[in-house]
C-alpha atoms as a PDB file:
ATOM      1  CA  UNK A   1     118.132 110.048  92.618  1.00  0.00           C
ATOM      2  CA  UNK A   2     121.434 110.913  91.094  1.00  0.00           C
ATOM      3  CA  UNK A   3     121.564 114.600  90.009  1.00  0.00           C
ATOM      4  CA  UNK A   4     121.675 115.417  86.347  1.00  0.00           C
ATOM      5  CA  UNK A   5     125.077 117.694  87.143  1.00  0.00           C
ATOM      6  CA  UNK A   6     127.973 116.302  88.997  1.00  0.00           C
ATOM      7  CA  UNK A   7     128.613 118.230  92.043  1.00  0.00           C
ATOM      8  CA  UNK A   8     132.225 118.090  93.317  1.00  0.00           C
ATOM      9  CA  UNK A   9     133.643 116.226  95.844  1.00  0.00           C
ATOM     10  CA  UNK A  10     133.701 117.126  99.733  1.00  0.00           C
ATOM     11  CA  UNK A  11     136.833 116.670 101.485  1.00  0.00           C
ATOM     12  CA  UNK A  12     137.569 113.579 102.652  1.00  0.00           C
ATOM     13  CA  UNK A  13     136.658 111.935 106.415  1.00  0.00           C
ATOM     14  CA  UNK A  14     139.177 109.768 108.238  1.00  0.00           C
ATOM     15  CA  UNK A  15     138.155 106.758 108.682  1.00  0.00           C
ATOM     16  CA  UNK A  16     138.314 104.775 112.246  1.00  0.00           C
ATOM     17  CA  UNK A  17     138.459 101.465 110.931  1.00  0.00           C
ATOM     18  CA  UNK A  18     139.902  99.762 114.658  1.00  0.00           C
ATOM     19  CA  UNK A  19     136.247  97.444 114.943  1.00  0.00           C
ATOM     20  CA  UNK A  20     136.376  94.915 117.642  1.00  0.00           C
ATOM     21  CA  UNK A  21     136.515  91.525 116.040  1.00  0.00           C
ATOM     22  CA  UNK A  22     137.012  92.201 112.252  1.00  0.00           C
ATOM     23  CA  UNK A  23     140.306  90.530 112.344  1.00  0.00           C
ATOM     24  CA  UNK A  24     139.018  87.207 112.541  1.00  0.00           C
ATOM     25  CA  UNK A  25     136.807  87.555 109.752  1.00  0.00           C
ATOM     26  CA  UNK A  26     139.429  87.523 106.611  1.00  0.00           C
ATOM     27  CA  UNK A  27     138.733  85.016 104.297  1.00  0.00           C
ATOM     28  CA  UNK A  28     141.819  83.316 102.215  1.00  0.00           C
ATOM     29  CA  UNK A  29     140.002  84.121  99.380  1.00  0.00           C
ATOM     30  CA  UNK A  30     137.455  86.320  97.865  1.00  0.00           C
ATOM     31  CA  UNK A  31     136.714  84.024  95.390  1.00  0.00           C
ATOM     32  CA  UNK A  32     133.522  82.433  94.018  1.00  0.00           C
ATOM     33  CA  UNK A  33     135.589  79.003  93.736  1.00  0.00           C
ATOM     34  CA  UNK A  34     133.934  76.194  90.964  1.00  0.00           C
ATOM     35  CA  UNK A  35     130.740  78.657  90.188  1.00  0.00           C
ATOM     36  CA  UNK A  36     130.810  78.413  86.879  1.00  0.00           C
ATOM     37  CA  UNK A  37     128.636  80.357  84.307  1.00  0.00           C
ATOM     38  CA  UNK A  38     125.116  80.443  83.560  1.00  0.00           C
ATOM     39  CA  UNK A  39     124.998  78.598  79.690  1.00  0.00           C
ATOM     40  CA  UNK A  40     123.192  81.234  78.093  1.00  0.00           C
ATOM     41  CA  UNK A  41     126.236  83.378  80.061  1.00  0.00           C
ATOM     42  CA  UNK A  42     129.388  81.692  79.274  1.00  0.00           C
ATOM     43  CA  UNK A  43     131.378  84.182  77.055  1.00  0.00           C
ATOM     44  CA  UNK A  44     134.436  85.116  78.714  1.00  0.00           C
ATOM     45  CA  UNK A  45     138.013  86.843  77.287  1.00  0.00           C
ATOM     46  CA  UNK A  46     140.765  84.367  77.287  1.00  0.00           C
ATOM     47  CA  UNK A  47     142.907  87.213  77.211  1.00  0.00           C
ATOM     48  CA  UNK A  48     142.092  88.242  80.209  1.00  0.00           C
ATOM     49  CA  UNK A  49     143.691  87.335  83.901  1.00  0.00           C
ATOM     50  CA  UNK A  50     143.059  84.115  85.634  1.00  0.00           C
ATOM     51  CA  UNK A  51     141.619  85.379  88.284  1.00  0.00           C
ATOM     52  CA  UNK A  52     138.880  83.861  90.168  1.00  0.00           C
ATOM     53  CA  UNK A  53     135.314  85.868  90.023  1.00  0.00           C
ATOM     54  CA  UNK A  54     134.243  87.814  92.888  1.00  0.00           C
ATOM     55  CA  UNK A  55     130.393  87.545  92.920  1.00  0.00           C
ATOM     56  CA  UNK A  56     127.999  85.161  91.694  1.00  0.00           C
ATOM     57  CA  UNK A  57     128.555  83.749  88.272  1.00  0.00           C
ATOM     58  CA  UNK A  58     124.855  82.425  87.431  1.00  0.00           C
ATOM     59  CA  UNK A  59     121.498  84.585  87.520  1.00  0.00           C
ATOM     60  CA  UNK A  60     118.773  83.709  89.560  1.00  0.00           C
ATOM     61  CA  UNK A  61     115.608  82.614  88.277  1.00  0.00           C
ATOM     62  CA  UNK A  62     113.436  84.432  86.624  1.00  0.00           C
ATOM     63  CA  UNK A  63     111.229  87.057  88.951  1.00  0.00           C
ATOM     64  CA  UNK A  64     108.310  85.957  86.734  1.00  0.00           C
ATOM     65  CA  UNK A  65     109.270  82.383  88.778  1.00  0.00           C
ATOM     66  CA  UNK A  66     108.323  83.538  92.447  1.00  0.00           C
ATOM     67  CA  UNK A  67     105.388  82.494  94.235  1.00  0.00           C
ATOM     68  CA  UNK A  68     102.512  84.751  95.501  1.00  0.00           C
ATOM     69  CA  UNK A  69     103.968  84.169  98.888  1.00  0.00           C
ATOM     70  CA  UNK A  70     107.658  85.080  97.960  1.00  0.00           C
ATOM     71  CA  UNK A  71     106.732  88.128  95.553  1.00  0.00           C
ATOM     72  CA  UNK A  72     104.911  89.651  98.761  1.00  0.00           C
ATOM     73  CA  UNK A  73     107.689  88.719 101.289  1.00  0.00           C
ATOM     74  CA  UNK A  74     110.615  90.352  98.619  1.00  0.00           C
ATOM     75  CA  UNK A  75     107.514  93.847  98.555  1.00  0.00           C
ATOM     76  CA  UNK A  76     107.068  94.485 101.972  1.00  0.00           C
ATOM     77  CA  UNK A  77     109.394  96.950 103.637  1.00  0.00           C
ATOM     78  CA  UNK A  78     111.854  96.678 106.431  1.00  0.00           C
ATOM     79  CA  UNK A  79     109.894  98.422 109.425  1.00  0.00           C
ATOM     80  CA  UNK A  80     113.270  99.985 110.815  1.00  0.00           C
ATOM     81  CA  UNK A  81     113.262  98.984 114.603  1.00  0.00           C
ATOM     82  CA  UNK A  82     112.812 101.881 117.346  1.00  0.00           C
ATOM     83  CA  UNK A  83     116.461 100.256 118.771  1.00  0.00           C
ATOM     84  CA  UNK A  84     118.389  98.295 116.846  1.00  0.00           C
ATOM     85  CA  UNK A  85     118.351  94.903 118.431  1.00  0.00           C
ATOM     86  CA  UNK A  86     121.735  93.404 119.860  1.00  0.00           C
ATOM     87  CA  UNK A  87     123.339  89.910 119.244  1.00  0.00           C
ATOM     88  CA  UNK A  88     121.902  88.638 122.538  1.00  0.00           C
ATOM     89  CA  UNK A  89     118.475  89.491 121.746  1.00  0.00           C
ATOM     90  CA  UNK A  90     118.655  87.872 118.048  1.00  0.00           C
ATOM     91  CA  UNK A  91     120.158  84.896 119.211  1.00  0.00           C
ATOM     92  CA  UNK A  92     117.357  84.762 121.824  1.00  0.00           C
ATOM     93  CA  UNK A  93     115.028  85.137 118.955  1.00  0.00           C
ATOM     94  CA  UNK A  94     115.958  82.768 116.153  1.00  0.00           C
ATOM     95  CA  UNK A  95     117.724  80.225 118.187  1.00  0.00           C
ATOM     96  CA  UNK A  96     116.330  76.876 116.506  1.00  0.00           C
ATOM     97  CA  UNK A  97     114.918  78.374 113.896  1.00  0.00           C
ATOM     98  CA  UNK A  98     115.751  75.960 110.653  1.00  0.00           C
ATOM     99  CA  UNK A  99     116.213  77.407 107.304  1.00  0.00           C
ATOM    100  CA  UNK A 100     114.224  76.095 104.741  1.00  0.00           C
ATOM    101  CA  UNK A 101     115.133  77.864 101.645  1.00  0.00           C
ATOM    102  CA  UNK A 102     119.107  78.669 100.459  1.00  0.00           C
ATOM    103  CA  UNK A 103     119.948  80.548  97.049  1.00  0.00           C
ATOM    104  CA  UNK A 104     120.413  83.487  95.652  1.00  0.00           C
ATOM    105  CA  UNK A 105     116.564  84.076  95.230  1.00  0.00           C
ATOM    106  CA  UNK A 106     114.720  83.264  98.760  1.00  0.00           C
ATOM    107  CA  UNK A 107     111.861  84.419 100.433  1.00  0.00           C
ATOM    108  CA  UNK A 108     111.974  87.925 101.551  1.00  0.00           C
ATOM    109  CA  UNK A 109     115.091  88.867  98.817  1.00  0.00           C
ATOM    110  CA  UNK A 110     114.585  91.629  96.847  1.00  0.00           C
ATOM    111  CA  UNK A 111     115.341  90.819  93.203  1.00  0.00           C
ATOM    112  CA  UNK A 112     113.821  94.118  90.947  1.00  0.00           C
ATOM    113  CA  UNK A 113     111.487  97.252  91.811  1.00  0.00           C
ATOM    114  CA  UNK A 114     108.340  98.548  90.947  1.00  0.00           C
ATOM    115  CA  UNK A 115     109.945 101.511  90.036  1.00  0.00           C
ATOM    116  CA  UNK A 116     110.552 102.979  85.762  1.00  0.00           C
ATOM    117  CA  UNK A 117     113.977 103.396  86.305  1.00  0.00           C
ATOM    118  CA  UNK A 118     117.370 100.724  86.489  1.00  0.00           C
ATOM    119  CA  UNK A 119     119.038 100.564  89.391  1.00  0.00           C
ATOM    120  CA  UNK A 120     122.762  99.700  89.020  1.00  0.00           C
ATOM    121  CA  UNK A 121     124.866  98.018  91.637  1.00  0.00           C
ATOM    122  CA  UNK A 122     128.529  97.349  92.125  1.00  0.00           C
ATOM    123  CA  UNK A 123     130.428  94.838  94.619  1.00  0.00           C
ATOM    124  CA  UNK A 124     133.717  95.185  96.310  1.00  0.00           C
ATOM    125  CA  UNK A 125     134.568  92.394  97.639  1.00  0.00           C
ATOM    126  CA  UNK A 126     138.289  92.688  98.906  1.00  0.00           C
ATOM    127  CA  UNK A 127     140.274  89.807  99.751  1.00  0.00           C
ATOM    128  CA  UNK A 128     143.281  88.645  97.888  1.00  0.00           C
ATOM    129  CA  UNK A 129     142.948  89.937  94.580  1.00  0.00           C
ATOM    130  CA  UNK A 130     139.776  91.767  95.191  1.00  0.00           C
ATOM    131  CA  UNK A 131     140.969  94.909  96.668  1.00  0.00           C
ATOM    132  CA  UNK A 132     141.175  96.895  93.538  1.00  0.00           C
ATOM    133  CA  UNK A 133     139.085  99.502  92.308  1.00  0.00           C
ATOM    134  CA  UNK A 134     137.964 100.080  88.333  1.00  0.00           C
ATOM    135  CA  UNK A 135     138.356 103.957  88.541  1.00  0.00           C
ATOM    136  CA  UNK A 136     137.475 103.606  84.373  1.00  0.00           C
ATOM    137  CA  UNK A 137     134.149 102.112  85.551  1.00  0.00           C
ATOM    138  CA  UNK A 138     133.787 105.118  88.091  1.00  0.00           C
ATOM    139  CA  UNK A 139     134.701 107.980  85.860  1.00  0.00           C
ATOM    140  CA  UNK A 140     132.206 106.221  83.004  1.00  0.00           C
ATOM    141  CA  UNK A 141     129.381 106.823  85.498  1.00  0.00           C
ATOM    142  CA  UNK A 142     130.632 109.927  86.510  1.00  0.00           C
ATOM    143  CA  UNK A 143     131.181 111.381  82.773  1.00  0.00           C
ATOM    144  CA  UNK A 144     127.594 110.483  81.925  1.00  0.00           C
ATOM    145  CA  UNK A 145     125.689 111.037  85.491  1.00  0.00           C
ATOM    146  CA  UNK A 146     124.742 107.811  86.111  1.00  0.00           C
ATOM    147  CA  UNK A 147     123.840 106.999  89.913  1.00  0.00           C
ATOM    148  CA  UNK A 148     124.641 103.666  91.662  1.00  0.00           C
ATOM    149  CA  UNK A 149     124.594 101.666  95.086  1.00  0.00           C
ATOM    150  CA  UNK A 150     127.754 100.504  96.046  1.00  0.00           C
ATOM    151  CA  UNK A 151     127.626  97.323  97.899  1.00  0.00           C
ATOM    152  CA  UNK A 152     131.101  97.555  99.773  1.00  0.00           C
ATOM    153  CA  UNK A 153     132.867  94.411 102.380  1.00  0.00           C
ATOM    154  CA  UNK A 154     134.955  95.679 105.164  1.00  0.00           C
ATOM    155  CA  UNK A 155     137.887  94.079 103.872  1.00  0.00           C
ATOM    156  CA  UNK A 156     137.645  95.931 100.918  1.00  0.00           C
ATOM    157  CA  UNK A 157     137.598  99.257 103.442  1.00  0.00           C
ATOM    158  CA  UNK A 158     140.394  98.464 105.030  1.00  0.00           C
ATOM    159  CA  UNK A 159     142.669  98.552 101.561  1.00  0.00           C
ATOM    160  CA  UNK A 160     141.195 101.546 100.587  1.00  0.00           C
ATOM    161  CA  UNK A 161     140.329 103.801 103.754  1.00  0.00           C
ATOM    162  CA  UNK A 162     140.821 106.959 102.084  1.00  0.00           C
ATOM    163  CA  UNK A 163     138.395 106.165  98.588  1.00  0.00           C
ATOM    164  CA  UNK A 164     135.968 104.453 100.752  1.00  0.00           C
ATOM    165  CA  UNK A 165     136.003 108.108 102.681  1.00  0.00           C
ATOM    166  CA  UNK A 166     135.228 109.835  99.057  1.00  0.00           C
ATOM    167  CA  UNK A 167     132.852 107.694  97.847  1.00  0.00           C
ATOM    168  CA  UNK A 168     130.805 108.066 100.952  1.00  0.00           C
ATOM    169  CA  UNK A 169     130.551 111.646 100.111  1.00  0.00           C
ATOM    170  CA  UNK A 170     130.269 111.579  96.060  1.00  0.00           C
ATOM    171  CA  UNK A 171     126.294 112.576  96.172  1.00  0.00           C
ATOM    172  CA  UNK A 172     125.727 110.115  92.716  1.00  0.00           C
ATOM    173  CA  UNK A 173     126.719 107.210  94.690  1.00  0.00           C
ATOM    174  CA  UNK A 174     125.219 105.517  97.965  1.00  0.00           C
ATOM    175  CA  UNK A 175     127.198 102.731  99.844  1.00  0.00           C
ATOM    176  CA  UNK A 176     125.244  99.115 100.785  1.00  0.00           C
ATOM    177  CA  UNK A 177     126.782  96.292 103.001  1.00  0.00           C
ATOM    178  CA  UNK A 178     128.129  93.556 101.703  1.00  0.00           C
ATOM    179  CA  UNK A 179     129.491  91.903 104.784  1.00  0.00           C
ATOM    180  CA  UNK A 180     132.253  91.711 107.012  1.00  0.00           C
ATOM    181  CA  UNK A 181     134.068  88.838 106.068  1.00  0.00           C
ATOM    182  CA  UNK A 182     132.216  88.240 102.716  1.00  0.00           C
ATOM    183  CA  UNK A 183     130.503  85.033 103.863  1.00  0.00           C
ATOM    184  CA  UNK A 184     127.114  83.522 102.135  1.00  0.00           C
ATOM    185  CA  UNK A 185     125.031  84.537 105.298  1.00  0.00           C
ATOM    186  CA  UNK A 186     123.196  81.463 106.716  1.00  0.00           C
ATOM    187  CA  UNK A 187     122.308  80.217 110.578  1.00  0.00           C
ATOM    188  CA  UNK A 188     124.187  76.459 109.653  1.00  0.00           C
ATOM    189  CA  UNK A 189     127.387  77.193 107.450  1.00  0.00           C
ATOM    190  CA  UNK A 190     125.776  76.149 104.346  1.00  0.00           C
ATOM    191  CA  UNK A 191     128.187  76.925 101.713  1.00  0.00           C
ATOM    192  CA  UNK A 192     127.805  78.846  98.091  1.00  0.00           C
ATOM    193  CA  UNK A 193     131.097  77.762  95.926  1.00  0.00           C
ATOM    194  CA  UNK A 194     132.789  76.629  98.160  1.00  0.00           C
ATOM    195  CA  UNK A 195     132.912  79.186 100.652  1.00  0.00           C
ATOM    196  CA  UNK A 196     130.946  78.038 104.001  1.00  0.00           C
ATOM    197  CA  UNK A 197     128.599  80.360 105.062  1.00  0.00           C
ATOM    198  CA  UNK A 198     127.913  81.895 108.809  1.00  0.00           C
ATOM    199  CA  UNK A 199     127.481  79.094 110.951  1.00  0.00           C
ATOM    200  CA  UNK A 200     125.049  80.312 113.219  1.00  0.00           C
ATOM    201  CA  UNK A 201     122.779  83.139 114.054  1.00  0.00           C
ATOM    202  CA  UNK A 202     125.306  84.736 115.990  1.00  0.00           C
ATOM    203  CA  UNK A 203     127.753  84.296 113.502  1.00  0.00           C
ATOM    204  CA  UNK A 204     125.586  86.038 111.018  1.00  0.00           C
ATOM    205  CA  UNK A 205     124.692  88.857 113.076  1.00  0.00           C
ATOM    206  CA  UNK A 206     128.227  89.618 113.024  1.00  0.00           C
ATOM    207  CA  UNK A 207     128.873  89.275 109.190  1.00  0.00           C
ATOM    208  CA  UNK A 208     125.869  92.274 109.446  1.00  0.00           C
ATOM    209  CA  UNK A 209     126.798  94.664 112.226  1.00  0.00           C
ATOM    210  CA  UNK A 210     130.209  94.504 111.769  1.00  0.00           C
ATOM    211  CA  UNK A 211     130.948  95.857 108.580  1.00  0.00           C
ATOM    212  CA  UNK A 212     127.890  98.035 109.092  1.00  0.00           C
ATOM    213  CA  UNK A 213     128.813  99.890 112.266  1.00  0.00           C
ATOM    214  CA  UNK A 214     132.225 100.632 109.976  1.00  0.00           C
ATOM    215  CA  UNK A 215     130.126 102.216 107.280  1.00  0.00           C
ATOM    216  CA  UNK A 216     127.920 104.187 109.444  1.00  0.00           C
ATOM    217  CA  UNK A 217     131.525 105.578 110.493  1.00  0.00           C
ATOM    218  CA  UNK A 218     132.664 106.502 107.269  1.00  0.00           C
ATOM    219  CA  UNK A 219     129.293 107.655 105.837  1.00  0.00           C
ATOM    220  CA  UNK A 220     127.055 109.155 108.649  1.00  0.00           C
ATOM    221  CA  UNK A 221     124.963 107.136 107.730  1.00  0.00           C
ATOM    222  CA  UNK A 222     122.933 103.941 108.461  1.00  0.00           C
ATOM    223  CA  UNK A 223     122.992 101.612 105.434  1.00  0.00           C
ATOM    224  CA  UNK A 224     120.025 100.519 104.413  1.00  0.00           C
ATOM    225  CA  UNK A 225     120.702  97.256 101.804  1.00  0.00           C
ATOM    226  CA  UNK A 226     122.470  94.650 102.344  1.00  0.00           C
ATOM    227  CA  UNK A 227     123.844  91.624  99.739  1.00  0.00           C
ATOM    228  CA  UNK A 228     126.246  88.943 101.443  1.00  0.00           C
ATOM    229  CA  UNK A 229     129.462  87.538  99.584  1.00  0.00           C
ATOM    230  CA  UNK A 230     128.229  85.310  97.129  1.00  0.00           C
ATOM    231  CA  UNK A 231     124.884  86.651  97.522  1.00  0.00           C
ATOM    232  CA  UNK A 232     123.676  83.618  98.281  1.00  0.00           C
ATOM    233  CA  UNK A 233     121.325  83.429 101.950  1.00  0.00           C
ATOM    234  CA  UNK A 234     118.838  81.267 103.383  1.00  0.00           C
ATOM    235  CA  UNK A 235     115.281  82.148 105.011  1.00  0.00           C
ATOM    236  CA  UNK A 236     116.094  82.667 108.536  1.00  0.00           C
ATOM    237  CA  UNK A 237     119.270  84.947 107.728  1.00  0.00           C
ATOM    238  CA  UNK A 238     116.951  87.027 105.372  1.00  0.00           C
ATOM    239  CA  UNK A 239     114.829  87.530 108.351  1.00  0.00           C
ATOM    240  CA  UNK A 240     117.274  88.501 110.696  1.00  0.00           C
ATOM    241  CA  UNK A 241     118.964  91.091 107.840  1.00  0.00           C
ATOM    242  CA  UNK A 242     115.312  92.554 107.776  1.00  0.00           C
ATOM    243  CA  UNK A 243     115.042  92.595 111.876  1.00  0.00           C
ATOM    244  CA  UNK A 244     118.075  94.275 112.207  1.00  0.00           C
ATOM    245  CA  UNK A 245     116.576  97.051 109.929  1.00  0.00           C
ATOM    246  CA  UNK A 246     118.579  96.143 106.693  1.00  0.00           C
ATOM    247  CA  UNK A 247     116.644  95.065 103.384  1.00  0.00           C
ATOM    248  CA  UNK A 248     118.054  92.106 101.615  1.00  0.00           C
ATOM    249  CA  UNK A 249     118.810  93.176  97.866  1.00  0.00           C
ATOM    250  CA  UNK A 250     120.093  90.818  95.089  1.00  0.00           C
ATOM    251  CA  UNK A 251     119.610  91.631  91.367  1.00  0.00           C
ATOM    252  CA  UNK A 252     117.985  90.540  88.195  1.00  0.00           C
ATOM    253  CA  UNK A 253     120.212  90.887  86.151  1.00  0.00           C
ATOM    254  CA  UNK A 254     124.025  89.839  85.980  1.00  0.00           C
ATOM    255  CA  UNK A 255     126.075  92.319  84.154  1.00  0.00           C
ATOM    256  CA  UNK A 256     129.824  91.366  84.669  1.00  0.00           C
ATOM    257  CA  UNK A 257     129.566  86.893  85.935  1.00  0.00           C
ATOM    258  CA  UNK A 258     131.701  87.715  89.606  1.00  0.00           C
ATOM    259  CA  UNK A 259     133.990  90.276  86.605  1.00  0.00           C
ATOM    260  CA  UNK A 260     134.416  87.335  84.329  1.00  0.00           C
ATOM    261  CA  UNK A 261     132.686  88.805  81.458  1.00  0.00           C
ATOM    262  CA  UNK A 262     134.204  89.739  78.462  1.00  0.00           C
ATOM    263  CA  UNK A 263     133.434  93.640  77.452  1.00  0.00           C
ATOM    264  CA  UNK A 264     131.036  92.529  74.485  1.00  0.00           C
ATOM    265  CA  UNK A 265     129.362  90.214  77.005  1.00  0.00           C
ATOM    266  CA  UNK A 266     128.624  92.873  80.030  1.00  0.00           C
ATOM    267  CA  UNK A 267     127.836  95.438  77.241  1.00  0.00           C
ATOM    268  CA  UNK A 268     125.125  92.881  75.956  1.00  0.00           C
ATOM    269  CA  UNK A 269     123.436  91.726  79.320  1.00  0.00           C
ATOM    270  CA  UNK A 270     123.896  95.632  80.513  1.00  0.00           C
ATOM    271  CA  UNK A 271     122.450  96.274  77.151  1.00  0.00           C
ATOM    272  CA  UNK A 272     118.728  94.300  77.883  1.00  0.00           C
ATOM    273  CA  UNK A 273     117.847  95.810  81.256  1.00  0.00           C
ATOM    274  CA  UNK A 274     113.963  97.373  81.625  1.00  0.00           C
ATOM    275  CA  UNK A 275     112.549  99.596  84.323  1.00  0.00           C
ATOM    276  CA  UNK A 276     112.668  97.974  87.612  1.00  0.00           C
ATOM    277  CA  UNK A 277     115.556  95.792  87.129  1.00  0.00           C
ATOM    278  CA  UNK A 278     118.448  95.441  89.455  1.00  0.00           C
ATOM    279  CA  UNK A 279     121.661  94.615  88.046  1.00  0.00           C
ATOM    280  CA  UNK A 280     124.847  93.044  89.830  1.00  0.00           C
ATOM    281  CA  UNK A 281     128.665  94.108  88.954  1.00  0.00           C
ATOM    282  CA  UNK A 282     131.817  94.470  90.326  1.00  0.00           C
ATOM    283  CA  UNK A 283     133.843  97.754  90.774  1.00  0.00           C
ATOM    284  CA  UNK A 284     136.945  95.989  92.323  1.00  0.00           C
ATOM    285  CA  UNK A 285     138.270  94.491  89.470  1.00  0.00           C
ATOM    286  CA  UNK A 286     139.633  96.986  87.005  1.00  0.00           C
ATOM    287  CA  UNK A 287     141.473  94.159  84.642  1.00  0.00           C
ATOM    288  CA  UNK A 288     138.155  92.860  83.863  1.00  0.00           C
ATOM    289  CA  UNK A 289     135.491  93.873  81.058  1.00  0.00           C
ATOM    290  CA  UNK A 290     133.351  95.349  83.416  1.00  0.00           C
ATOM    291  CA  UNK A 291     134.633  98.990  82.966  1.00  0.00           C
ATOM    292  CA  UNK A 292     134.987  99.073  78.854  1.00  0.00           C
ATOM    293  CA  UNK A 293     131.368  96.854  78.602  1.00  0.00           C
ATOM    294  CA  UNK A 294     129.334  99.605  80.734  1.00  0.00           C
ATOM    295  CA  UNK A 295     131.488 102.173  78.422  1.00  0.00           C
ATOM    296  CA  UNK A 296     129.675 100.659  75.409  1.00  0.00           C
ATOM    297  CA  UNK A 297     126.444 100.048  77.071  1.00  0.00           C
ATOM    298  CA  UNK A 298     125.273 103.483  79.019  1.00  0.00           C
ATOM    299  CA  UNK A 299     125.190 105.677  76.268  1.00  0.00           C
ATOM    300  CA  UNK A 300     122.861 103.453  73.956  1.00  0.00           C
ATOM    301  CA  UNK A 301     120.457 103.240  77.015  1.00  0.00           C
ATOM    302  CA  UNK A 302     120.444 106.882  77.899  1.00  0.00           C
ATOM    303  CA  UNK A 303     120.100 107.891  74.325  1.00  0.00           C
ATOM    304  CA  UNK A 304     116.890 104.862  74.456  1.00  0.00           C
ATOM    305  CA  UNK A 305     115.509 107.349  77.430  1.00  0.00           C
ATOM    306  CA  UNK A 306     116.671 104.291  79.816  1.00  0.00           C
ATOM    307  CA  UNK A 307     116.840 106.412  83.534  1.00  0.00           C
ATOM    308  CA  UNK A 308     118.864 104.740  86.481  1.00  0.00           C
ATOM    309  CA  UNK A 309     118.355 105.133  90.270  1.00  0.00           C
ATOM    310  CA  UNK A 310     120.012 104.204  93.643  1.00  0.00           C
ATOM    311  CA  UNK A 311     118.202 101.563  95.305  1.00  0.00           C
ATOM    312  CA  UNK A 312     117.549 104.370  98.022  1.00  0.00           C
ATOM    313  CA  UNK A 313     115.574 106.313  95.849  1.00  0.00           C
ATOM    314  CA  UNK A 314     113.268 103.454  94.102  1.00  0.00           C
ATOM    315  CA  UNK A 315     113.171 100.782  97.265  1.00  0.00           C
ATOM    316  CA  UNK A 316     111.274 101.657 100.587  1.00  0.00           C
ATOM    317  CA  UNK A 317     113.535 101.053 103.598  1.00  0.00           C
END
């Protein structure tokens, strides 16, 4: 878990960012086009830019929802394969395979923990518009010592080489997948606000691998959660994230709508977390509310005795 002091920096890696095949997988947009809000979620700031959200906009249903069947899929944990199998072998293995579920909540999704603590997590999505960073959000969890998983896209990486170097090395955070080309991952191009998804199970393996053979580089490390763009999947992708040795993570709670959210409306949703929760935000948008309403929200739960956790340290592998 995050440590209770900061401990400084290390010196930043260089980062080889010259992946086979990433150039084809820009998106036009980043965008989370015609999601809307949940109702009981629809207080945005006029004031602030029109800019179109960069996650999901709506919650998913409530974890008290799932089946028997789904709570026990979401549970078990990714056995992490003695070799990491390659695109021929997957394709060999789910070809014709037909999904059966799609959403942001699916069989085999992780949604919350067992564990007592809150586990925060933060998108960057990149794409046009989406390549910022809220370095007021960062130095809020910073000031106070609050840990997070940062769910990071490879286009994202390849605005900001040199941060995504230092955050790979900042002990309170740890870096997640979020995709290559920031697709809704899928084996038939279903599509999640308008964006179409991967279109087959080859095309999904490489919305994986891709961006996570670029974080290995950068980190040292092997990622071990992943979240697509949109967060939306269906069954058979889940179980090929979980095959190639990555657990599927989505949240329970949405602090920031895709950075829509007004400040008064992130601090409030922020504000109602309980142990085991996963929330969803955004750290690439630093015009939106997300930064100020986690300002006004972390020091009321700390002083409540509210502790927070990196997925890595409350969900097994």
């Amino acid at each position: 878990m995050g440590d209770s002091k900061r401990r400084p920096l290390a010196g930043r890696r260089s980062v080889l960012l010259g992946m086979a095949g990433l150039a084809s997988a820009a998106l036009t947009a980043c965008a989370d086009r015609g999601g809307g809000t949940h109702p009981s979620r629809s207080n945005t700031n006029p004031s602030a830019p029109k800019t179109p959200p960069t996650g999901p906009a709506i919650a998913p249903p409530s974890v008290a929802t799932r089946s028997s069947e789904q709570a026990a899929a979401a549970l078990a944990p990714v056995v992490p394969p003695k070799s990491t199998p390659d695109k021929q072998q997957i394709v060999g293995e789910f070809a014709g395979r037909r999904p059966k579920e799609w959403g942001l909540h699916v069989t085999g999704v992780v949604n919350d923990s067992r564990s007592h603590h809150v586990s925060l997590t933060f998108d960057a999505c990149g794409g046009p518009g989406g390549t910022g960073c809220d370095h007021a959000l960062l130095n809020t969890l910073r000031r106070l010592n609050v840990p997070a998983t940062l769910f990071i896209n490879s286009r994202w990486i390849h605005a900001n080489p040199s941060l995504s170097a230092e955050l790979a090395v900042d002990p309170l955070f740890e870096l997640a997948n979020h995709g290559t080309g920031h697709l809704p991952l899928s084996v038939n191009g279903r599509a999640a606000y308008g964006i179409h998804g991967t279109a087959t199970v080859a095309a999904a393996y490489d919305e994986l691998m891709g961006n996570q053979a670029i974080l290995q580089e950068i980190s040292g490390k092997v990622p071990q959660f992943f979240r697509p763009g949109t967060a939306f999947y269906d069954d058979v992708a889940v179980e090929v994230t979980r095959r190639l040795g990555l657990l599927p993570v989505n949240f329970t709670v949405n602090g920031d709508g895709g950075a829509t959210f007004s400040a008064a409306t992130v601090a409030a949703e922020v504000g109602r977390v309980v142990p085991g929760d996963i929330v969803i935000s955004h750290f690439n948008r630093p015009a939106a509310g997300t930064a100020s309403g986690y300002a006004r929200a972390l020091p009321q739960l700390l002083d409540h005795g509210v502790t927070f956790a990196r997925l890595g340290d409350v969900l097994s592998p």
